[in-house]
N, C-alpha and C. Protein backbone atom coordinates (compact mmCIF):
# COMPACT_ATOMS: atom_id res chain seq x y z
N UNK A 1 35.28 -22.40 -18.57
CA UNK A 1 34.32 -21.62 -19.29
C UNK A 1 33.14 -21.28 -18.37
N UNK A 2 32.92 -19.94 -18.24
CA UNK A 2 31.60 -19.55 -17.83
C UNK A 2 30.35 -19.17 -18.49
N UNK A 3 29.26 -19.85 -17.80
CA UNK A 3 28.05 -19.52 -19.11
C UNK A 3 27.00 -18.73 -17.94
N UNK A 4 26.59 -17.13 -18.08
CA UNK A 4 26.28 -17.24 -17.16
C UNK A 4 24.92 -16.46 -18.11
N UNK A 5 23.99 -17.55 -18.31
CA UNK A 5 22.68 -17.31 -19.26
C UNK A 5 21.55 -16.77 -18.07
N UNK A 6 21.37 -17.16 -17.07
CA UNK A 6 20.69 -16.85 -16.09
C UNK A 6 20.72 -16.21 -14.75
N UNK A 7 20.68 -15.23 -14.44
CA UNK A 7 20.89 -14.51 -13.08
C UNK A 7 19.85 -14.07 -12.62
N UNK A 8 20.44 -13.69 -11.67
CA UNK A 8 19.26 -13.09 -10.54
C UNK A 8 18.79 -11.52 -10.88
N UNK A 9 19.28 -11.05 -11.81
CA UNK A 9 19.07 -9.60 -12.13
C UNK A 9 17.38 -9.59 -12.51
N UNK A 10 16.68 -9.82 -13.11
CA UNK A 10 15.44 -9.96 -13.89
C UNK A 10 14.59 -9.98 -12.51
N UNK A 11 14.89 -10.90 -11.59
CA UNK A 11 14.28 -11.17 -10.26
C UNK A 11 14.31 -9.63 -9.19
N UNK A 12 15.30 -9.19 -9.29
CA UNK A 12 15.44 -8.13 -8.87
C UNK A 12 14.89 -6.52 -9.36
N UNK A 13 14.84 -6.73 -10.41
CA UNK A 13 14.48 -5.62 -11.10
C UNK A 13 13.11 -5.82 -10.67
N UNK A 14 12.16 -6.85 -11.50
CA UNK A 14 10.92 -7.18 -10.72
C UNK A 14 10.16 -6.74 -9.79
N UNK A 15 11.31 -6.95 -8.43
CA UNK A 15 10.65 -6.96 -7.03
C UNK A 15 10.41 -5.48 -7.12
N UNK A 16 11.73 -4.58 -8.04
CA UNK A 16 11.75 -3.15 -7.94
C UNK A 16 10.36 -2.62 -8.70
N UNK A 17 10.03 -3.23 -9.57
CA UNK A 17 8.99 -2.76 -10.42
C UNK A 17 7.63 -2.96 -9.63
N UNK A 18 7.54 -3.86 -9.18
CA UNK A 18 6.35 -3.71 -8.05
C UNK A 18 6.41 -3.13 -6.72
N UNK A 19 6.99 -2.78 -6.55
CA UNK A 19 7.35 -1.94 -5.38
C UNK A 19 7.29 -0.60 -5.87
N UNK A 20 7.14 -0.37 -7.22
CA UNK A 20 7.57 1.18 -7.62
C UNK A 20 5.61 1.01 -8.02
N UNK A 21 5.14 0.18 -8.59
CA UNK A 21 3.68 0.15 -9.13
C UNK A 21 2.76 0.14 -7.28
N UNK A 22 2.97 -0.46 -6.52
CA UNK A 22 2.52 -0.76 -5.66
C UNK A 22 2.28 0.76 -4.54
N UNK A 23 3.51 1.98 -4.64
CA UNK A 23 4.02 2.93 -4.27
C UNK A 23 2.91 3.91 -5.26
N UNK A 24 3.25 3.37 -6.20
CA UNK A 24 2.28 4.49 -7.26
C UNK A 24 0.62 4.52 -6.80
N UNK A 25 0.11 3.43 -6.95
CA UNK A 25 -1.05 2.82 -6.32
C UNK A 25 -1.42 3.32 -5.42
N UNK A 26 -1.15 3.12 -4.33
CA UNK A 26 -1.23 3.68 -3.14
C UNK A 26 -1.19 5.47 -2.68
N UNK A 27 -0.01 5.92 -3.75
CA UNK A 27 -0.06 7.24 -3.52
C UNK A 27 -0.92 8.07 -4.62
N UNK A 28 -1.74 7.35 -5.31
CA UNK A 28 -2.36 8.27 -6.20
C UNK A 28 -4.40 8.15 -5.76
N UNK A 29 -4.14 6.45 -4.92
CA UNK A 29 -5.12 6.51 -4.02
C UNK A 29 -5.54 7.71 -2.99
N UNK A 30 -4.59 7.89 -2.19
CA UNK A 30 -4.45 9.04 -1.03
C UNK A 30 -4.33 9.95 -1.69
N UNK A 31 -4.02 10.52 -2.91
CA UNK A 31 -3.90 11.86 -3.34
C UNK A 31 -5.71 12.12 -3.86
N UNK A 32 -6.48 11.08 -4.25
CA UNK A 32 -7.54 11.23 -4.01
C UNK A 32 -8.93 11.15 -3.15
N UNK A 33 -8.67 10.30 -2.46
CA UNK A 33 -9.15 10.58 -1.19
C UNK A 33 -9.28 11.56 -0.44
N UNK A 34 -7.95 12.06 -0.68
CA UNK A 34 -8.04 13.42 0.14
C UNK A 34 -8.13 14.87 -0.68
N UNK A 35 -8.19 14.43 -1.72
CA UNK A 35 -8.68 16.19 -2.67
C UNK A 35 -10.35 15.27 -2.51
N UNK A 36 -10.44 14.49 -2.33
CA UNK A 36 -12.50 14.36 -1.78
C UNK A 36 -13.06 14.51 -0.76
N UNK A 37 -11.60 14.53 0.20
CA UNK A 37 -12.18 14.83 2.09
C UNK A 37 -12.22 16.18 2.09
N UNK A 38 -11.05 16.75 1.17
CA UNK A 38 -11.21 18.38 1.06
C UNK A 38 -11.87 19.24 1.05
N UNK A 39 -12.53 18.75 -0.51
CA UNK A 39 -13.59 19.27 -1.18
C UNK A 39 -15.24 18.94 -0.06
N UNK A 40 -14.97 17.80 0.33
CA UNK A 40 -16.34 17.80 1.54
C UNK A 40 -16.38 18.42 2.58
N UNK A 41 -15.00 18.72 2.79
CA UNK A 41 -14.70 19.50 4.14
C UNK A 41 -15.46 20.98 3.51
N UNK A 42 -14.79 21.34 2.67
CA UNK A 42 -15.06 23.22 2.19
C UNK A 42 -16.69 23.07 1.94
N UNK A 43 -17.28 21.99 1.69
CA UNK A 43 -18.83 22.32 1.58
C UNK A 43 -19.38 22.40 2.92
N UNK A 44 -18.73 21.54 4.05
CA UNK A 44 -19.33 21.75 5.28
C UNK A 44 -19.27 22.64 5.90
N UNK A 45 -18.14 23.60 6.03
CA UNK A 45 -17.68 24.63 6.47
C UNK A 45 -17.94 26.18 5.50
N UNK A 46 -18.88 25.93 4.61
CA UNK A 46 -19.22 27.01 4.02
C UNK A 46 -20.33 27.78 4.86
N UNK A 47 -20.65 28.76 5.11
CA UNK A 47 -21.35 29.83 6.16
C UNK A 47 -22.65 29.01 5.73
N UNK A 48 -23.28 29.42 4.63
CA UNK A 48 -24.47 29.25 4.37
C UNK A 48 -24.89 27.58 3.87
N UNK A 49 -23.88 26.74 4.44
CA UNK A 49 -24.32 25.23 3.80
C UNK A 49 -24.98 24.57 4.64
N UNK A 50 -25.46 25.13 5.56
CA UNK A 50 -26.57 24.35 6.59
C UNK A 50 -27.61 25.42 7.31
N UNK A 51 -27.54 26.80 7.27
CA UNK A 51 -28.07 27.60 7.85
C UNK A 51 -29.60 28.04 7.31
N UNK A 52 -30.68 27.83 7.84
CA UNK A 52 -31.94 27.79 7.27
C UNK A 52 -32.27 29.34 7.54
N UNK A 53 -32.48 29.82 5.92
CA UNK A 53 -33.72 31.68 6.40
C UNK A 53 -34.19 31.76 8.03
N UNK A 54 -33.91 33.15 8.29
CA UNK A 54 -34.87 33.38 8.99
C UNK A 54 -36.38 33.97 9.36
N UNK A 55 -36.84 34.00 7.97
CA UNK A 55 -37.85 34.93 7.36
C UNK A 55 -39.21 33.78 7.95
């Protein structure tokens, strides 16, 4: 008779689930970071965002 109440599946799935949260994390970090380096970039590089009158 085999009783097989416990396996390694649960353990595995796991490692997958943090690896998939950990992936998420990370890439939704960098997806903002960089729509904020963007957005700082286009203010620096706008003609008139540092240029003082000449009047």
């Amino acid at each position: 008779m085999i009783h097989i109440a416990y396996t390694h599946w649960p353990y595995i799935a796991a490692s997958y689930g943090c690896a998939l949260l950990a992936t998420l994390w990370l890439g939704i970090g960098l997806a903002l970071r960089l729509h904020r380096a963007t957005t700082r970039l286009a203010l620096l590089e706008r003609p008139d965002a540092r240029r003082k009158p000449t009047v």
